[in-house]
C-alpha atoms as a PDB file:
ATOM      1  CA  UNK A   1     105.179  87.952 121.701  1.00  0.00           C
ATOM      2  CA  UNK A   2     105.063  89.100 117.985  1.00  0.00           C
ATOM      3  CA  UNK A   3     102.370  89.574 114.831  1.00  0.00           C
ATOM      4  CA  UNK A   4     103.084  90.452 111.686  1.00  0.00           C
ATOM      5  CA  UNK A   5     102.255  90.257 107.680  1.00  0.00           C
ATOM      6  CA  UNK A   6     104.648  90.815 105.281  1.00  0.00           C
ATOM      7  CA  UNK A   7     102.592  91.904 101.767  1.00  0.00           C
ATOM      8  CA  UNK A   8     103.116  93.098  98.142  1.00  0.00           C
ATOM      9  CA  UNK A   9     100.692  95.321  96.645  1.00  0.00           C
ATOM     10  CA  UNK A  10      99.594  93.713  93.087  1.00  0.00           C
ATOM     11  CA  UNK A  11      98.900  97.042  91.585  1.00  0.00           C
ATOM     12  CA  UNK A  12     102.271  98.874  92.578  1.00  0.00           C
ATOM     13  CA  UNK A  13     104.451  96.253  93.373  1.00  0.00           C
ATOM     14  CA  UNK A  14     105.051  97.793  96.525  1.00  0.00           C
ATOM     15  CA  UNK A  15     106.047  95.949  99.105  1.00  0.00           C
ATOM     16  CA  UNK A  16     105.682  96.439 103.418  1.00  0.00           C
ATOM     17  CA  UNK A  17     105.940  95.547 106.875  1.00  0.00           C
ATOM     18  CA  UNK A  18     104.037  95.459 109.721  1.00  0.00           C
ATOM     19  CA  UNK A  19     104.968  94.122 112.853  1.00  0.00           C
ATOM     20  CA  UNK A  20     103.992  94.891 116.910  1.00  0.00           C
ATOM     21  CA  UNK A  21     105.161  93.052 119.987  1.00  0.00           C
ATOM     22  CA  UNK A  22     104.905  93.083 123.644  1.00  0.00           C
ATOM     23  CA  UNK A  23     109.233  93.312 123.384  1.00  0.00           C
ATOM     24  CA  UNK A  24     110.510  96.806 122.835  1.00  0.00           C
ATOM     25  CA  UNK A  25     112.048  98.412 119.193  1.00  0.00           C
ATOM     26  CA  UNK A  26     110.357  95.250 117.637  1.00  0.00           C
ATOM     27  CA  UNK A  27     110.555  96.573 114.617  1.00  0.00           C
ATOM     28  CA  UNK A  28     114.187  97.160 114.366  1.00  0.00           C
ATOM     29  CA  UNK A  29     115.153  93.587 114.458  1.00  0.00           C
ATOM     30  CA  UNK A  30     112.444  91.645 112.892  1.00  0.00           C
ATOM     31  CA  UNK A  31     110.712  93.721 109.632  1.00  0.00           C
ATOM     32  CA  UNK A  32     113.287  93.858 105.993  1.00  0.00           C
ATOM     33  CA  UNK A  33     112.130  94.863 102.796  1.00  0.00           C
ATOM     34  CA  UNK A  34     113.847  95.401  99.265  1.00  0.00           C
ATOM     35  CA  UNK A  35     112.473  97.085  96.343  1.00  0.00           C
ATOM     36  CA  UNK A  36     111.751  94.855  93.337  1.00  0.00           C
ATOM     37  CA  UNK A  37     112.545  91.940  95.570  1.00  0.00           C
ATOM     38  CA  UNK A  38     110.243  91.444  98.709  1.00  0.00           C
ATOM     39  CA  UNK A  39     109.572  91.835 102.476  1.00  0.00           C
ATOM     40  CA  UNK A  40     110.332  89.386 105.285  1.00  0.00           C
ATOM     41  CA  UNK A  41     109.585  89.218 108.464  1.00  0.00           C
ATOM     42  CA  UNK A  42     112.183  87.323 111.312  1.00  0.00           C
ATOM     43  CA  UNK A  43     110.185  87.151 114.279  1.00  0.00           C
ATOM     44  CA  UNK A  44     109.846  84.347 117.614  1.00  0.00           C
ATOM     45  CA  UNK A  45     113.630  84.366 119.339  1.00  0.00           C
ATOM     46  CA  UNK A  46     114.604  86.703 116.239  1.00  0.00           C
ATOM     47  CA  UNK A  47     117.614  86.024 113.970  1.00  0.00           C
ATOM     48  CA  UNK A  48     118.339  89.320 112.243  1.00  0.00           C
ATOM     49  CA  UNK A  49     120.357  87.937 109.582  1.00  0.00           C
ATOM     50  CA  UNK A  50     117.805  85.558 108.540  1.00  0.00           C
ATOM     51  CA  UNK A  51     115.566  88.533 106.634  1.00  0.00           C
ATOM     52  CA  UNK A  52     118.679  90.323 104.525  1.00  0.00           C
ATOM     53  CA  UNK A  53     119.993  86.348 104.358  1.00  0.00           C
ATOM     54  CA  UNK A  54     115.916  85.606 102.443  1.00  0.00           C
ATOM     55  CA  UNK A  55     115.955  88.731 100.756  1.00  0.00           C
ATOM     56  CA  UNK A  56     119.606  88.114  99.188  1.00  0.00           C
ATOM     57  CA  UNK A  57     117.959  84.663  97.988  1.00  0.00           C
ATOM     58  CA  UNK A  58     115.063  86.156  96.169  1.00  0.00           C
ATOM     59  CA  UNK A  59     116.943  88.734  94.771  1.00  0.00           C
ATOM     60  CA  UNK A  60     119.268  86.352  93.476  1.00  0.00           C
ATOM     61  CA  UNK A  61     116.034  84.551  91.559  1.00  0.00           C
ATOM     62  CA  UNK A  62     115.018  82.149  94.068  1.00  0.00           C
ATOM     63  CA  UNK A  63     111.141  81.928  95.038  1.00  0.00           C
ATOM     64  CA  UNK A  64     109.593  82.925  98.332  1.00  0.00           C
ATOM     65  CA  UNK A  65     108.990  78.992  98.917  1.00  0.00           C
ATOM     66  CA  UNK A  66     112.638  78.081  97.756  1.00  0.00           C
ATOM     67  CA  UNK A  67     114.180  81.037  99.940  1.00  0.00           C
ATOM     68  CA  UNK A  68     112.215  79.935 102.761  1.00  0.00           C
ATOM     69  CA  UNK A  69     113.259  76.391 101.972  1.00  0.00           C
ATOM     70  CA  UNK A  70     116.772  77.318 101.778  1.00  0.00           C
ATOM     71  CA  UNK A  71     116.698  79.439 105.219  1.00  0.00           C
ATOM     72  CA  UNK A  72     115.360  76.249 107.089  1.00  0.00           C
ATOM     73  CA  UNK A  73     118.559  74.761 105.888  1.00  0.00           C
ATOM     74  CA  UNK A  74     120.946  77.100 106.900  1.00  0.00           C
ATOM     75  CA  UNK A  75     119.484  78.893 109.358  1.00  0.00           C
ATOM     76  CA  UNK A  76     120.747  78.349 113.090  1.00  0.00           C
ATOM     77  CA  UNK A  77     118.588  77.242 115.979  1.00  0.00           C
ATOM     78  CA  UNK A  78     115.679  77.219 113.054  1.00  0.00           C
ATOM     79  CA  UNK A  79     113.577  75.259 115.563  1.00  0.00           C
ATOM     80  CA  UNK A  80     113.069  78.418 117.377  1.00  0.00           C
ATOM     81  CA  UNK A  81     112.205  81.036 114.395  1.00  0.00           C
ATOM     82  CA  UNK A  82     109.449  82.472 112.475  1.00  0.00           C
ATOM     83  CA  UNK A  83     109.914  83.551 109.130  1.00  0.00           C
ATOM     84  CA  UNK A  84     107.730  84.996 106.552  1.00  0.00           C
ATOM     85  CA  UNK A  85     108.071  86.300 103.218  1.00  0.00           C
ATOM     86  CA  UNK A  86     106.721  87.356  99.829  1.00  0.00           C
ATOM     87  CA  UNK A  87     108.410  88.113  96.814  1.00  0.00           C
ATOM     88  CA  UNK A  88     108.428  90.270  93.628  1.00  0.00           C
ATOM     89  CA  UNK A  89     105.454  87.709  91.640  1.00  0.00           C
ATOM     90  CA  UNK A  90     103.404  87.657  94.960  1.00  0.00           C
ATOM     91  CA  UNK A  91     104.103  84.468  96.286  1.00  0.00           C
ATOM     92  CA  UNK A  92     104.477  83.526 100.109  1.00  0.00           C
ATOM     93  CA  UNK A  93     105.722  81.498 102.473  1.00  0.00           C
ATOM     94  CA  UNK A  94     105.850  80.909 106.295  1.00  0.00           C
ATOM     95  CA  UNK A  95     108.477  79.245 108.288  1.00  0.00           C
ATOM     96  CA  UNK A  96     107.292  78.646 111.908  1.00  0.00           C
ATOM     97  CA  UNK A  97     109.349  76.174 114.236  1.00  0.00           C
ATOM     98  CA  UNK A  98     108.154  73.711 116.428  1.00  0.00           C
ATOM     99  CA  UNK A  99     109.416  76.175 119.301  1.00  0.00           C
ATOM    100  CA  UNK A 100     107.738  78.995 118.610  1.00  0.00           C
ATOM    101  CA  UNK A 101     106.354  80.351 121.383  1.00  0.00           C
ATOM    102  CA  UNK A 102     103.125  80.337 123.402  1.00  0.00           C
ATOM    103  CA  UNK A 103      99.770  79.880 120.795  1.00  0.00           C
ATOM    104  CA  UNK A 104     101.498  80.214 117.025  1.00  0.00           C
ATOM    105  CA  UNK A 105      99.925  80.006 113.958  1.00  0.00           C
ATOM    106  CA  UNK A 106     100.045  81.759 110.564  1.00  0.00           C
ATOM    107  CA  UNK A 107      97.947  82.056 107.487  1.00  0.00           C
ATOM    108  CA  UNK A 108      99.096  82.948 103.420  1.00  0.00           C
ATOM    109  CA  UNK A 109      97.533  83.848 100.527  1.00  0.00           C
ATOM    110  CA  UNK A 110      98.486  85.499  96.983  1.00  0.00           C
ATOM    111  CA  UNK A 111     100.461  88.370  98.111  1.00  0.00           C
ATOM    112  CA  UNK A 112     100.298  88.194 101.691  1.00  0.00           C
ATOM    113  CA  UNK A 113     101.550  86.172 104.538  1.00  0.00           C
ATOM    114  CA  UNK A 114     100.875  86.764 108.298  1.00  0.00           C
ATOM    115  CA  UNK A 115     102.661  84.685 111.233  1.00  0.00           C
ATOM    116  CA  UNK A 116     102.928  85.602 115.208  1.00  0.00           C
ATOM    117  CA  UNK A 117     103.429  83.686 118.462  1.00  0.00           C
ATOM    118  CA  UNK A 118     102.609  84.310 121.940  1.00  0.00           C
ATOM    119  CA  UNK A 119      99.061  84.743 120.698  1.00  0.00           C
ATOM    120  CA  UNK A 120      95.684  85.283 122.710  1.00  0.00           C
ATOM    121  CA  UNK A 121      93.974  82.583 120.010  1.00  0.00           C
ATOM    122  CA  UNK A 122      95.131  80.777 116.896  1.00  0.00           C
ATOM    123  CA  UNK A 123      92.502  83.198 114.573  1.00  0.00           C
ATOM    124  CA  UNK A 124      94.777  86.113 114.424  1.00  0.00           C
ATOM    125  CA  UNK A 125      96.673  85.441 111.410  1.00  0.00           C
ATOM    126  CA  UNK A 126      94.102  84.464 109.851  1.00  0.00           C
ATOM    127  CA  UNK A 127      92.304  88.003 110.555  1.00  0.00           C
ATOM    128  CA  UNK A 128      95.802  89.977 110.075  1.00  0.00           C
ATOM    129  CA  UNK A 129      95.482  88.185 106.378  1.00  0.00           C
ATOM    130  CA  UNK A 130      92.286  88.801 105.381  1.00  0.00           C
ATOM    131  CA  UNK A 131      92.520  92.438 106.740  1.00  0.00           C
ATOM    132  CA  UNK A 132      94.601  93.137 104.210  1.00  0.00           C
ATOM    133  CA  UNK A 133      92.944  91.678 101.414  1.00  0.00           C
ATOM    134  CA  UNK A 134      90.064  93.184 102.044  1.00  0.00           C
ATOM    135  CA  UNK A 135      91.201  96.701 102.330  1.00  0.00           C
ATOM    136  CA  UNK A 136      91.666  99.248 100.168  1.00  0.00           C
ATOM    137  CA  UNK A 137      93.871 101.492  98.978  1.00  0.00           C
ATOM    138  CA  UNK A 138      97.494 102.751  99.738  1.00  0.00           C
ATOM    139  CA  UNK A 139      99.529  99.316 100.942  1.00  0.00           C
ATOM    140  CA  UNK A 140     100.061 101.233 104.016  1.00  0.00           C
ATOM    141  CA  UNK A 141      96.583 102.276 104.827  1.00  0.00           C
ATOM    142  CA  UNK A 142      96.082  98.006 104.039  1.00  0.00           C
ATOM    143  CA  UNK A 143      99.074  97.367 106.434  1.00  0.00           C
ATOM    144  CA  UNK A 144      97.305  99.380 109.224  1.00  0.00           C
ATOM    145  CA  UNK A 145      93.853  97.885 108.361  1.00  0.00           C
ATOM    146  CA  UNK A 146      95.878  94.361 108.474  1.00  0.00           C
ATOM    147  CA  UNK A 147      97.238  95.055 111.946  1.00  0.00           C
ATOM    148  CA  UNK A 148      94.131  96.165 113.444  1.00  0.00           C
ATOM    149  CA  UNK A 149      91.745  93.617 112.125  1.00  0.00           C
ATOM    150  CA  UNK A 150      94.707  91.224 114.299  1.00  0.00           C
ATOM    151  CA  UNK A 151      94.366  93.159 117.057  1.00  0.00           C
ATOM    152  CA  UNK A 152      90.526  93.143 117.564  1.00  0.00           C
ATOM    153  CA  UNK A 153      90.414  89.351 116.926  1.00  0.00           C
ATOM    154  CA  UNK A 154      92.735  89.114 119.510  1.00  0.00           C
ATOM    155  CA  UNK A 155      96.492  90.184 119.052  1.00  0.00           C
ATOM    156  CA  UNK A 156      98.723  88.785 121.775  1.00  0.00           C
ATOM    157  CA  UNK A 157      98.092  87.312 124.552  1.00  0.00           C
ATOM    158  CA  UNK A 158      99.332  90.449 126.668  1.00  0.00           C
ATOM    159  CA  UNK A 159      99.910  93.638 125.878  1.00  0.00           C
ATOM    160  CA  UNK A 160     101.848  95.212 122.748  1.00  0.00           C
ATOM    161  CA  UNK A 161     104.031  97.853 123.468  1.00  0.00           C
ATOM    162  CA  UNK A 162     105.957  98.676 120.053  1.00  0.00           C
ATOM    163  CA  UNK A 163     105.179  98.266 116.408  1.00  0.00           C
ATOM    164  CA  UNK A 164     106.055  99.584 113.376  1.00  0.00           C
ATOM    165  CA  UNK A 165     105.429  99.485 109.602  1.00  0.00           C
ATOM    166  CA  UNK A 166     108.191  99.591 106.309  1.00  0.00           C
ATOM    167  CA  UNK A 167     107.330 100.217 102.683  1.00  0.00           C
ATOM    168  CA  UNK A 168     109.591  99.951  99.427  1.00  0.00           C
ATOM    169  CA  UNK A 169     108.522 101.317  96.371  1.00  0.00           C
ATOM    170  CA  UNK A 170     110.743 101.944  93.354  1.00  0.00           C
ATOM    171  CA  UNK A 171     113.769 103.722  94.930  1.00  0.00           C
ATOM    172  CA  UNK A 172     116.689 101.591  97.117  1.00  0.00           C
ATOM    173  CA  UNK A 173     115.811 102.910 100.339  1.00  0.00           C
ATOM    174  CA  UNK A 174     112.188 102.228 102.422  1.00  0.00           C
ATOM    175  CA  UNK A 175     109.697 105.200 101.674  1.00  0.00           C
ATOM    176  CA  UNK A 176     108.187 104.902 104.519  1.00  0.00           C
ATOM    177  CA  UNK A 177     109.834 103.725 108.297  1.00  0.00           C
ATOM    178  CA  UNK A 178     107.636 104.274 111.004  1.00  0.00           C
ATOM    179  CA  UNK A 179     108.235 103.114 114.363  1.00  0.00           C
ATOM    180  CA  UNK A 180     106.624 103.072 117.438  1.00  0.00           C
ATOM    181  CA  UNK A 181     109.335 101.126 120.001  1.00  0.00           C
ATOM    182  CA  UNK A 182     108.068 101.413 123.492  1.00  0.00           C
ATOM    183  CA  UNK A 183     104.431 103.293 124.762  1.00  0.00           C
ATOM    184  CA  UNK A 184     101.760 102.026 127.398  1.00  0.00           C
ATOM    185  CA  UNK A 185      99.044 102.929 124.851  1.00  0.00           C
ATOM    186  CA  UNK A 186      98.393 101.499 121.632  1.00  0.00           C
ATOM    187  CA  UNK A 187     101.567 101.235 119.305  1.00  0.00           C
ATOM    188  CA  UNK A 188      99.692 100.556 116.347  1.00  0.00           C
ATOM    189  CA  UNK A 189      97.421 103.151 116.393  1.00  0.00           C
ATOM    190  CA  UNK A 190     100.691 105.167 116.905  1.00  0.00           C
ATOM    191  CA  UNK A 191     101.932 103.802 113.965  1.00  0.00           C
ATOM    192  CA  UNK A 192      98.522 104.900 112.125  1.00  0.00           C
ATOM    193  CA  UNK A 193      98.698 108.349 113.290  1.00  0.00           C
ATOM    194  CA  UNK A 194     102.359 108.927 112.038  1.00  0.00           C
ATOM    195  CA  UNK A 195     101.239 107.144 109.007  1.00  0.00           C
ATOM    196  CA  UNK A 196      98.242 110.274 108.637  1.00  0.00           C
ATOM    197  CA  UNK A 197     101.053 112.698 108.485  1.00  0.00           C
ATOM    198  CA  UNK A 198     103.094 110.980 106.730  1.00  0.00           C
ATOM    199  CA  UNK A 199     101.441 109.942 103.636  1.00  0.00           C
ATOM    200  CA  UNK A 200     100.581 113.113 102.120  1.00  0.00           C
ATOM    201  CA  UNK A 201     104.422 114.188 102.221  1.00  0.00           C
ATOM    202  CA  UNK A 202     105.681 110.393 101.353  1.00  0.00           C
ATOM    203  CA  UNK A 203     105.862 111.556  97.678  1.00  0.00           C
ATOM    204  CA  UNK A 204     107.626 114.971  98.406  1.00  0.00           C
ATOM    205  CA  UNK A 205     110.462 113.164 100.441  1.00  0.00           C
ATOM    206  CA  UNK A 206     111.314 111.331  97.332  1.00  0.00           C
ATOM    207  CA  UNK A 207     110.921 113.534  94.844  1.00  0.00           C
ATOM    208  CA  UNK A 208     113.642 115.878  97.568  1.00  0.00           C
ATOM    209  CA  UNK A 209     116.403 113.089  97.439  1.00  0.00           C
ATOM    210  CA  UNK A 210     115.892 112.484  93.612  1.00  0.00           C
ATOM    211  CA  UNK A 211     116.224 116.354  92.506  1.00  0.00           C
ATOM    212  CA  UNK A 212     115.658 118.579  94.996  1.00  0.00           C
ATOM    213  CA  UNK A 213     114.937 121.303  92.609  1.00  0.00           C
ATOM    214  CA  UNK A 214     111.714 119.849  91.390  1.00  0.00           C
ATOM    215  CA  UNK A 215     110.918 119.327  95.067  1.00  0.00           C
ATOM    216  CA  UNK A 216     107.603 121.429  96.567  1.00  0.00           C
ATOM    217  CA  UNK A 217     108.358 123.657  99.781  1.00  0.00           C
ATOM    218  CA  UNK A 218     109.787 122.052 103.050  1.00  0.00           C
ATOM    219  CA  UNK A 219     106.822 123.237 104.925  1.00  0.00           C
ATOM    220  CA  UNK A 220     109.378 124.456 107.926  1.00  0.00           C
ATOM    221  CA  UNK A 221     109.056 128.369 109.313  1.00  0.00           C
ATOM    222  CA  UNK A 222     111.408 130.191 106.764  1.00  0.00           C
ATOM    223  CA  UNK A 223     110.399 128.312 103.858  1.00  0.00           C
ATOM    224  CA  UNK A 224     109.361 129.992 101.396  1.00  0.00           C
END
């Protein structure tokens, strides 16, 4: 019922999220990223404390491969979840139980790692993976390429209704959190649309909550 990829972006060290489902809000409880640590995804009969519970590992020094090697010990009904990550040097790593559901499969590489479940053929991780390596520029126009390169090999094997993508960069809180959580149309072409406005302004939100007095105009009637 899910696809994903979480990713770092060598260049930035930026990290993101992009997930879409056939289950509502998906984003909400599967997609976690930390600045200057990593993303993870918690997908497949989701845990939500299993992507804070990975990210608290590799913040606390621990590998991608050791974090997801410690969250198969401790994890709870582990048999049932998917978990992918990738930390702060790039490397990945996949948990997927043996009850995951429907067709699941997943695919890694140097800086990104793509997993999902319930899927219309065991190619589109593989095509979520390479999506993003071979795009270009901002990680989140690469997340969208990512997602869409899944979804035209394939995507789930019925229809997604909600998506969503999250970015870190160098402040504590995501820079960008864009969520599409139910529609009859395409959620991640949602998801790129919002992304159109939002990345020209991405840089002005930040620079608002860091000094406001250096910030450019709000762009709002009255604003001057």
């Amino acid at each position: 019922m899910t696809f994903s990829l979480v990713a770092r972006c060598a260049e930035t060290g930026m990290f993101g999220v992009a997930i879409a489902s056939s289950s509502p809000a998906v984003a909400a409880r599967c997609s976690f990223v930390r600045a200057g640590v990593g993303a993870v995804a918690s997908q497949n009969v989701t845990d939500p404390t299993l992507g804070p519970l990975t990210l608290d590992l590799m913040g606390g020094g621990a590998s991608a491969p050791m974090a997801i090697a410690e969250v198969q010990k401790r994890g709870k009904f582990i048999e049932y979840r998917q978990v992918l990550a990738v930390d702060a040097k790039g490397h990945t790593a996949i948990h997927s139980g043996p009850n995951s559901l429907g067709i699941w499969t997943q695919a890694q590489a140097e800086n990104v790692a793509s997993g999902g479940n319930l899927l219309a053929n065991d190619s589109v991780p593989q095509a979520i993976a390479d999506g993003f390596l071979t795009a270009k520029g901002h990680i989140g126009d690469r997340l969208i390429a990512a997602m869409r390169a899944g979804l035209a090999a394939g995507g789930e094997a019925g229809p997604i209704h909600s998506a969503g993508m999250k970015i870190v960069d160098k402040v504590s809180w995501p820079v960008a959190d864009l969520r599409c959580d139910w529609t009859e149309d395409c959620p991640i072409e949602n998801i790129a649309t919002a992304w159109l406005v939002y990345k020209p302004q991405l840089d002005a939100y930040i620079q608002r909550a860091l000094d406001p007095r250096e910030a450019p105009s709000y762009g709002v009637p009255g604003d001057d």
